[in-house]
N, C-alpha and C. Protein backbone atom coordinates (compact mmCIF):
# COMPACT_ATOMS: atom_id res chain seq x y z
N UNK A 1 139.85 173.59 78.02
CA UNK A 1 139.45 172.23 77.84
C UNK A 1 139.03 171.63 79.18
N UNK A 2 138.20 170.76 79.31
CA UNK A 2 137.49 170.65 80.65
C UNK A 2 138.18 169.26 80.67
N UNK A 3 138.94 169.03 82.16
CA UNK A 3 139.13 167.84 82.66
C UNK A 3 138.31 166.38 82.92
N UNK A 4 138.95 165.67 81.88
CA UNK A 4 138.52 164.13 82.16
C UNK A 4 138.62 163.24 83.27
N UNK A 5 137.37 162.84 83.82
CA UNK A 5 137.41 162.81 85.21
C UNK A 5 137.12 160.61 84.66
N UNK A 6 137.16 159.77 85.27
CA UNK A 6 137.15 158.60 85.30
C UNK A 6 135.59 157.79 85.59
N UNK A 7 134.76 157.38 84.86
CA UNK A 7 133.72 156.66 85.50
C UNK A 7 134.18 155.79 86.65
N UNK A 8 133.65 155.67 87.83
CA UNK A 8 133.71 154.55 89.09
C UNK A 8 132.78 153.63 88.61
N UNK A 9 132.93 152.16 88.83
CA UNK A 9 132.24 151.13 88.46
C UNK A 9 132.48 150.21 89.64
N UNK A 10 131.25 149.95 90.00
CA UNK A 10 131.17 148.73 90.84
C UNK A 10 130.32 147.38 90.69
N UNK A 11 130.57 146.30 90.52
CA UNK A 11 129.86 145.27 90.54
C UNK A 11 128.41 145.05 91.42
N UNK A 12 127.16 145.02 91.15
CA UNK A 12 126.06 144.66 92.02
C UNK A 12 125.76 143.79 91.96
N UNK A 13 125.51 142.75 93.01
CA UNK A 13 124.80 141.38 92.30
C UNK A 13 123.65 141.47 93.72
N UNK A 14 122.57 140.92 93.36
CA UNK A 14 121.73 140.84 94.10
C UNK A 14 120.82 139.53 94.50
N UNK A 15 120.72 138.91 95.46
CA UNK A 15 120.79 137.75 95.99
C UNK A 15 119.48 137.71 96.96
N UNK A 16 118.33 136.82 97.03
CA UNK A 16 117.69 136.29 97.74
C UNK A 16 118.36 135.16 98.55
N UNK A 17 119.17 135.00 99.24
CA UNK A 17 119.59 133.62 99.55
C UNK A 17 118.86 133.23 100.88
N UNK A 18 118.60 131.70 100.68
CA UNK A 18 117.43 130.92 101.69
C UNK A 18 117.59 129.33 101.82
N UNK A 19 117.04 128.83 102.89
CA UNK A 19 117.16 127.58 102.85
C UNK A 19 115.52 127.11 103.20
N UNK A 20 115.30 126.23 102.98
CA UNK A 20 113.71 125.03 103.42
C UNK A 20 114.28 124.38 103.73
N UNK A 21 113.69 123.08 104.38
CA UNK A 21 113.88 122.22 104.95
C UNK A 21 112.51 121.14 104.41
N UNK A 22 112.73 120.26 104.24
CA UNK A 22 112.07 119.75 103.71
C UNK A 22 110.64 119.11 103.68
N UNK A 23 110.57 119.16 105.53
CA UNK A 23 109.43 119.37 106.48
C UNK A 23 109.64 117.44 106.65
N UNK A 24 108.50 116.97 108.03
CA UNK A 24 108.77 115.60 107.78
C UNK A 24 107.75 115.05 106.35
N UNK A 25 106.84 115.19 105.92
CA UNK A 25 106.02 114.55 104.88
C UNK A 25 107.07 114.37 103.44
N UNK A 26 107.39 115.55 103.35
CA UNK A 26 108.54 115.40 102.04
C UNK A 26 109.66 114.61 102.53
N UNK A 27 110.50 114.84 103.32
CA UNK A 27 111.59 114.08 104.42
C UNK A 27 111.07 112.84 103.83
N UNK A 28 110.06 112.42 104.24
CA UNK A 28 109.96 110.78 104.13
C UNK A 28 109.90 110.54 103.26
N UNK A 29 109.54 110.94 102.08
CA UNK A 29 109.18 110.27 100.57
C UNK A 29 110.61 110.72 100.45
N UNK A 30 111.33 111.79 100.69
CA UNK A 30 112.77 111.02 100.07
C UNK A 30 113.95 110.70 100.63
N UNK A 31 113.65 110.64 101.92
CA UNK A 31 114.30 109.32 102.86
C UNK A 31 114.10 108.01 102.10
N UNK A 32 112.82 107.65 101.75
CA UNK A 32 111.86 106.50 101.07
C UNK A 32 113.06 106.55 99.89
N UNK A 33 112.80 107.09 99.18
CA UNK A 33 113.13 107.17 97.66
C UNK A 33 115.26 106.29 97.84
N UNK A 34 115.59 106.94 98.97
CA UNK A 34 117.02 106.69 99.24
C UNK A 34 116.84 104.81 99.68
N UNK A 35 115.83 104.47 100.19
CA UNK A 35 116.29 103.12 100.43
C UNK A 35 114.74 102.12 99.47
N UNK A 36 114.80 102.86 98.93
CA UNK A 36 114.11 102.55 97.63
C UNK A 36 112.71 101.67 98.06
N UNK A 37 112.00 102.91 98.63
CA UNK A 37 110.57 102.39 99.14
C UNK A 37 109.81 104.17 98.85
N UNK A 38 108.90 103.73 98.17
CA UNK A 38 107.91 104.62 97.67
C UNK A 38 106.63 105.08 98.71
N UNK A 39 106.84 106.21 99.52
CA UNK A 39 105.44 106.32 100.65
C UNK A 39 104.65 107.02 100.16
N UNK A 40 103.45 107.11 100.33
CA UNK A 40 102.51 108.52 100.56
C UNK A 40 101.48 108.60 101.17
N UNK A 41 100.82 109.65 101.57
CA UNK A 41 100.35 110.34 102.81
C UNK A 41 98.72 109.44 102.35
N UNK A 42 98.28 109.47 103.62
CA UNK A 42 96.86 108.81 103.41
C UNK A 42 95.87 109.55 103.99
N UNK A 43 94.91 109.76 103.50
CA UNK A 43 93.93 110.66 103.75
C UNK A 43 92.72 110.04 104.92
N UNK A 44 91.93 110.58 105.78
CA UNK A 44 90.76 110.25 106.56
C UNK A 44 90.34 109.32 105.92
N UNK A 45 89.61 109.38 104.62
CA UNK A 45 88.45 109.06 104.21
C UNK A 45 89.50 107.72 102.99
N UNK A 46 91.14 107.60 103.45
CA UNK A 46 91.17 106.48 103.23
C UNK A 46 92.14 106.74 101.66
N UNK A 47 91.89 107.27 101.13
CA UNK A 47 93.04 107.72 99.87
C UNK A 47 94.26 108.03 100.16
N UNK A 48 95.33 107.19 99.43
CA UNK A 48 96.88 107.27 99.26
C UNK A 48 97.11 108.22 98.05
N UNK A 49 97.65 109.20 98.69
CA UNK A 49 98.51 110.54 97.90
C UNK A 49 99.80 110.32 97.54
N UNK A 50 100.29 109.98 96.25
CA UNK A 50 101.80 110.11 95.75
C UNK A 50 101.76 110.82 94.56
N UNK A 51 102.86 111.80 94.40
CA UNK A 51 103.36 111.93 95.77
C UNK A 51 102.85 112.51 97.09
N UNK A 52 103.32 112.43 98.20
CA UNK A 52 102.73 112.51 99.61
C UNK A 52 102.36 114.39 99.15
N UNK A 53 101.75 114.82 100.17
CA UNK A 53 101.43 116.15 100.17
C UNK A 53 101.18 116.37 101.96
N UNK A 54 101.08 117.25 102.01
CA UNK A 54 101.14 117.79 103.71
C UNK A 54 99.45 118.06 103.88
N UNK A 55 99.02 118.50 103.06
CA UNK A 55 97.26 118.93 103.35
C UNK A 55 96.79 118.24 102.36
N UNK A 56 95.45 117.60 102.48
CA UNK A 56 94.30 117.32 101.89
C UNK A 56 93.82 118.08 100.61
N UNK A 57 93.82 117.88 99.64
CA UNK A 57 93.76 119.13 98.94
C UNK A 57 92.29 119.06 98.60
N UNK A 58 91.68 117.68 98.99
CA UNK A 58 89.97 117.79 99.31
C UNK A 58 89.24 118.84 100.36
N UNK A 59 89.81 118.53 101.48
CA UNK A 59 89.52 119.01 102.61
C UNK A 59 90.05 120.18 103.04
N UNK A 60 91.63 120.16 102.93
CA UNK A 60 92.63 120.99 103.43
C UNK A 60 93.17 120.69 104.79
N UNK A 61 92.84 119.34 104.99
CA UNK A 61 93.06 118.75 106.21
C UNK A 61 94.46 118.23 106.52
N UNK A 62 95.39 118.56 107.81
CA UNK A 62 96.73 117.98 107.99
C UNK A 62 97.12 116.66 107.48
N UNK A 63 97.74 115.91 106.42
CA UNK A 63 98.13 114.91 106.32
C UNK A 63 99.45 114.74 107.35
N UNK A 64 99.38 113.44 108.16
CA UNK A 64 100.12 112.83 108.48
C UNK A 64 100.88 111.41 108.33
N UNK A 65 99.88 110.69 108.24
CA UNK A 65 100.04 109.43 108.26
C UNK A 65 100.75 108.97 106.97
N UNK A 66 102.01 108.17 106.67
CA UNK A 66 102.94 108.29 106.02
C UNK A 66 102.55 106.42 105.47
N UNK A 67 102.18 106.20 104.29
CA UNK A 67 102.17 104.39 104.36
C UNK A 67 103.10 104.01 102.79
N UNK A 68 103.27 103.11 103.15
CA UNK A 68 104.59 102.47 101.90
C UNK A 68 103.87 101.99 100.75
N UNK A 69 103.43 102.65 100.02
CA UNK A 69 102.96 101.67 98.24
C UNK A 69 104.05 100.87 97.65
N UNK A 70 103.23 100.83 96.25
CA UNK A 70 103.66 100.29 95.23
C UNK A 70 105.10 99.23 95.28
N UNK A 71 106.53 98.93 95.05
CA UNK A 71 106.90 100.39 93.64
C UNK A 71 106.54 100.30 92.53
N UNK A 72 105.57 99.35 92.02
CA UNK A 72 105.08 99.69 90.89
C UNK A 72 104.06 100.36 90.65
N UNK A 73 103.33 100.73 89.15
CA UNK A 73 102.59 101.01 89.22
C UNK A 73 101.48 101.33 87.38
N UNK A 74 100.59 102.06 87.48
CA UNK A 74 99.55 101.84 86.23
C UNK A 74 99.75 103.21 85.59
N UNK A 75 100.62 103.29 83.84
CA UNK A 75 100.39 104.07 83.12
C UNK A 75 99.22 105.03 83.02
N UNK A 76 98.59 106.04 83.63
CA UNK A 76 97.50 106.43 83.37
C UNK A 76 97.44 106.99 82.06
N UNK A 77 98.39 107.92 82.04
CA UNK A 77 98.88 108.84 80.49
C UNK A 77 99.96 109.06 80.12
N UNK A 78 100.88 109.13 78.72
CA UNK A 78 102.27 109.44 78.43
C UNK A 78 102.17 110.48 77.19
N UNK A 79 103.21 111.17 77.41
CA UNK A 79 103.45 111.46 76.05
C UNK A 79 104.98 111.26 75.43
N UNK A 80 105.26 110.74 74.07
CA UNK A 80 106.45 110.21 73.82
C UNK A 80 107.47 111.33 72.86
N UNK A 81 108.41 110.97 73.66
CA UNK A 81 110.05 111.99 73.63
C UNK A 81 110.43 111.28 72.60
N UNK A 82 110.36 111.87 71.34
CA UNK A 82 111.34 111.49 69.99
C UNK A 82 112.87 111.57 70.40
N UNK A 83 113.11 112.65 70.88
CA UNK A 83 114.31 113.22 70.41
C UNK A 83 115.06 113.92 71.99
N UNK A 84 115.80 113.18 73.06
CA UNK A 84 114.97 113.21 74.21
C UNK A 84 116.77 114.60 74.54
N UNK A 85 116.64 115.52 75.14
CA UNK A 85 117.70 116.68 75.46
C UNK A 85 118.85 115.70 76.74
N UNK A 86 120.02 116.46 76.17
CA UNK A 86 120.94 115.95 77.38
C UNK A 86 120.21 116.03 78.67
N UNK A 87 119.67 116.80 79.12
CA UNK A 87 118.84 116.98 80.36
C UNK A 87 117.73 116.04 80.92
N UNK A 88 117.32 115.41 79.84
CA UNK A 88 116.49 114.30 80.26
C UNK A 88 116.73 113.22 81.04
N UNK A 89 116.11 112.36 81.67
CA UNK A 89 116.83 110.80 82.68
C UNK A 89 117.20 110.20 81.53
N UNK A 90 116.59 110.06 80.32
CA UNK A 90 116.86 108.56 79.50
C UNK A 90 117.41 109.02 77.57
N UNK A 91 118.60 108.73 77.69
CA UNK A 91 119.44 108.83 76.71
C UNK A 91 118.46 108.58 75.39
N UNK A 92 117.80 107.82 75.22
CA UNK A 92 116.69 107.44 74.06
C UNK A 92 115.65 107.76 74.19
N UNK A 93 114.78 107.52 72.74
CA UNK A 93 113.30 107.80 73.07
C UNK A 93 112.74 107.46 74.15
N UNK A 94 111.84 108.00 74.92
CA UNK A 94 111.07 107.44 76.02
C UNK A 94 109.61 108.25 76.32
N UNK A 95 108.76 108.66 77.40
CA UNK A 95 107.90 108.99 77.55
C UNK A 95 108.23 109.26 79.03
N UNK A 96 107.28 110.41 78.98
CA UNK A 96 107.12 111.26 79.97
C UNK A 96 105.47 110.84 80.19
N UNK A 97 105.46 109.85 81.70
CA UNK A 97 103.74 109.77 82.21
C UNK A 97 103.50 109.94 83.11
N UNK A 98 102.30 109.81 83.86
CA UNK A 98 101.46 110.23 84.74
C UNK A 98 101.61 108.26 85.18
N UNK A 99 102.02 108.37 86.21
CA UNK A 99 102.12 106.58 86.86
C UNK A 99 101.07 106.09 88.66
N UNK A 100 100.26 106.32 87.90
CA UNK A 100 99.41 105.79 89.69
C UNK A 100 99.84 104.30 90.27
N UNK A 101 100.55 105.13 91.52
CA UNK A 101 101.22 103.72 92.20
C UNK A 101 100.45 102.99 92.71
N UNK A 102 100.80 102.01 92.86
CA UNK A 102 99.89 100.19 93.45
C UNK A 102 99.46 101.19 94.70
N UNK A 103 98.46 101.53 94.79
CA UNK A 103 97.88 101.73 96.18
C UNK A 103 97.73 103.21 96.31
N UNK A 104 98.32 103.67 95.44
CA UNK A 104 97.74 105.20 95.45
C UNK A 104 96.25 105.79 94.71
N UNK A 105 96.17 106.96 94.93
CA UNK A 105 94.93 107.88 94.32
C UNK A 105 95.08 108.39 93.23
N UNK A 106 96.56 109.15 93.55
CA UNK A 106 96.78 110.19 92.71
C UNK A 106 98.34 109.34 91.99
N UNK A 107 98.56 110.37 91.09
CA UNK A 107 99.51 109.78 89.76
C UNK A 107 100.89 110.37 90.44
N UNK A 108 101.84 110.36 89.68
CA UNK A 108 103.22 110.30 90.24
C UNK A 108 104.00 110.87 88.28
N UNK A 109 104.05 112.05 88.00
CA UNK A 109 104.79 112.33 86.87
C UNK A 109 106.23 111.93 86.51
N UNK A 110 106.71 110.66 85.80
CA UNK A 110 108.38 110.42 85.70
C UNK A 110 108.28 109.83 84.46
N UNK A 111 109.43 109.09 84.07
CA UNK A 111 109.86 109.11 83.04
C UNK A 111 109.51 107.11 82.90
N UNK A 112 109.43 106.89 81.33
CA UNK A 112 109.28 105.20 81.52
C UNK A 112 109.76 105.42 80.49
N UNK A 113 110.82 104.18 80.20
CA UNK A 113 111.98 103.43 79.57
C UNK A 113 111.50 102.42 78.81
N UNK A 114 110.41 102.80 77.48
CA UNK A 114 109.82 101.03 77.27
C UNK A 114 110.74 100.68 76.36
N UNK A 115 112.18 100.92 75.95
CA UNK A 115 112.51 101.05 74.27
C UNK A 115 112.27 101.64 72.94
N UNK A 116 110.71 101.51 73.06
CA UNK A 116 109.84 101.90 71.60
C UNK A 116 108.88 101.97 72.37
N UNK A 117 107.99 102.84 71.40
CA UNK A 117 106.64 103.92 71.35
C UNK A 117 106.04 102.70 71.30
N UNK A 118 106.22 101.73 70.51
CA UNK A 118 105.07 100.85 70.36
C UNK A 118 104.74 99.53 71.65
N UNK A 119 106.13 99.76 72.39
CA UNK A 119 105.90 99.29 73.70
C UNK A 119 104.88 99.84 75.00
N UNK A 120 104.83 101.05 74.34
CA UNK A 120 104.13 102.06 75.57
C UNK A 120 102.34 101.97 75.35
N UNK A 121 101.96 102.15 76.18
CA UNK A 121 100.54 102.49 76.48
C UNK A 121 99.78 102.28 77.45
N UNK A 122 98.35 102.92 77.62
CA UNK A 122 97.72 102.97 78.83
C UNK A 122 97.49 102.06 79.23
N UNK A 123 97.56 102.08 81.13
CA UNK A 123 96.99 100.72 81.74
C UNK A 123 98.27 99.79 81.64
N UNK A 124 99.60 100.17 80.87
CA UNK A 124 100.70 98.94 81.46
C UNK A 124 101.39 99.47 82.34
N UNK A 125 101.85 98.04 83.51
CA UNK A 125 102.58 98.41 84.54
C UNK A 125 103.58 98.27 84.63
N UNK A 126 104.31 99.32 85.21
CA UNK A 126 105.72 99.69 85.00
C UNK A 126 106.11 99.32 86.68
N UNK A 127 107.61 99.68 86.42
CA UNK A 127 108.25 99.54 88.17
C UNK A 127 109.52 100.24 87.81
N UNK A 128 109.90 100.75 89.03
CA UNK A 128 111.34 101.95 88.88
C UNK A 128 112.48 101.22 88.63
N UNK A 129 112.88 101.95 87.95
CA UNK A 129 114.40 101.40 88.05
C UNK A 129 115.26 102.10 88.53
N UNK A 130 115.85 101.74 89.72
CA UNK A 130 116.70 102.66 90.75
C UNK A 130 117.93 102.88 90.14
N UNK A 131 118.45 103.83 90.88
CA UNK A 131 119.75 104.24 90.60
C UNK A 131 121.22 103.57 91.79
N UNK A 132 122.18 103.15 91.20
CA UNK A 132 123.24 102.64 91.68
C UNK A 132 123.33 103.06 93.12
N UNK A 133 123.99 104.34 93.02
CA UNK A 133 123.81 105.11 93.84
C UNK A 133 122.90 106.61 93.94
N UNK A 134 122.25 106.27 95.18
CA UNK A 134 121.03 107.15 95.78
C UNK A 134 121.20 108.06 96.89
N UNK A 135 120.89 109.48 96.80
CA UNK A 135 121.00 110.25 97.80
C UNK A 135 119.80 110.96 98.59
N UNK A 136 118.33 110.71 98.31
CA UNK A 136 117.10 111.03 98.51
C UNK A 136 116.46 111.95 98.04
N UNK A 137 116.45 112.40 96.63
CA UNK A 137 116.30 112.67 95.35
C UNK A 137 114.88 112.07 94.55
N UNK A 138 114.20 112.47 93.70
CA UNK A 138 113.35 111.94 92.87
C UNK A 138 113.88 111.47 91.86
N UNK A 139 115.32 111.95 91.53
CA UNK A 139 115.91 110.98 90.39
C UNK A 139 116.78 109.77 91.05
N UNK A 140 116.43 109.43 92.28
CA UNK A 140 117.18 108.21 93.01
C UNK A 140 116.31 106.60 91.63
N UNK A 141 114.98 107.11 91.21
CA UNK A 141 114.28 106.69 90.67
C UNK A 141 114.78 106.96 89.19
N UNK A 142 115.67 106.08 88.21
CA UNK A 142 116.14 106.59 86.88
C UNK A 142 115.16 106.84 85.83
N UNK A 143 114.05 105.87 86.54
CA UNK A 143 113.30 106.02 84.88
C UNK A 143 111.75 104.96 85.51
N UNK A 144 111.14 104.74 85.12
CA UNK A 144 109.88 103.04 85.41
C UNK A 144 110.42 102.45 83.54
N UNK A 145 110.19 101.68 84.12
CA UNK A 145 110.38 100.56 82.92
C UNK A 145 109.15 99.55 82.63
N UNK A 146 109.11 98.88 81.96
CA UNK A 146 107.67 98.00 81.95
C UNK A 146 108.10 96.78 82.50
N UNK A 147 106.91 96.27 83.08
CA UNK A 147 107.43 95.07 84.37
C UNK A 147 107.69 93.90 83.74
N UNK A 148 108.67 93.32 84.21
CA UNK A 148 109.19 92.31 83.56
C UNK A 148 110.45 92.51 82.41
N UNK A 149 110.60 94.12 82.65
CA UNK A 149 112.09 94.44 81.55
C UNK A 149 113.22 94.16 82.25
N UNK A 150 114.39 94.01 81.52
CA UNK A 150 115.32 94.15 82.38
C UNK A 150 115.88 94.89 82.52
């Protein structure tokens, strides 16, 4: 009879582990975001990027220049969350839009809080509604709401 010898088993786990840093252009929009001021990068030819971006994505040119918008800003597009997952910012129905801030070019993707679907639509302006406490985060921002909500 041939001797039973024991499988050896060892655990593998395998790991990329890394850090970024956030660089200064991102740094500032959520430095910004922590004391609840909305920046983004401004281009040569004069266009405000939010969110900020590091290059031109016209040109490919270094963005530097860091300037303070909105915080409000213009529904461009939504689409509306029936049925919204624990994971979402907003416990109820809401919408997920595209929000071009007071002074920006480009749109800004988050969440708006109108109550009802029939509150929502293009071209109304919303403004953030911050969070209690903020750590420099994009969800320092809970939700935009429509201006004048409470």
């Amino acid at each position: 009879m041939a001797e039973r010898t024991e499988v050896l088993r060892a655990p593998l786990v395998i790991e990329y582990p890394f850090s970024r840093t956030t660089g200064p252009v991102i740094g500032a929009f959520l430095t910004g975001l922590r004391e609840q001021v909305i920046v983004g990068t401004k281009a040569k030819d004069g266009r405000v990027l939010v969110p900020p971006m590091e290059y031109d994505p016209t040109t490919g040119e270094a963005l530097t220049e860091l300037v303070e918008v909105g915080p409000g800003g213009t529904v461009t597009t939504y689409s509306w969350v029936t049925r919204p997952s624990p994971k979402h910012p907003v416990e109820r129905p809401f919408a997920w839009a595209l929000i071009k801030i007071d002074g920006a070019e480009s749109a800004l993707l988050h969440a708006v809080d109108a109550g009802d679907i029939g509150n929502m639509s293009i071209g109304m302006h919303v403004v953030p509604r911050w969070r209690d406490e903020r750590e420099g985060h994009i969800n320092d921002i809970e939700c935009f709401v429509p201006e004048g909500a409470t």
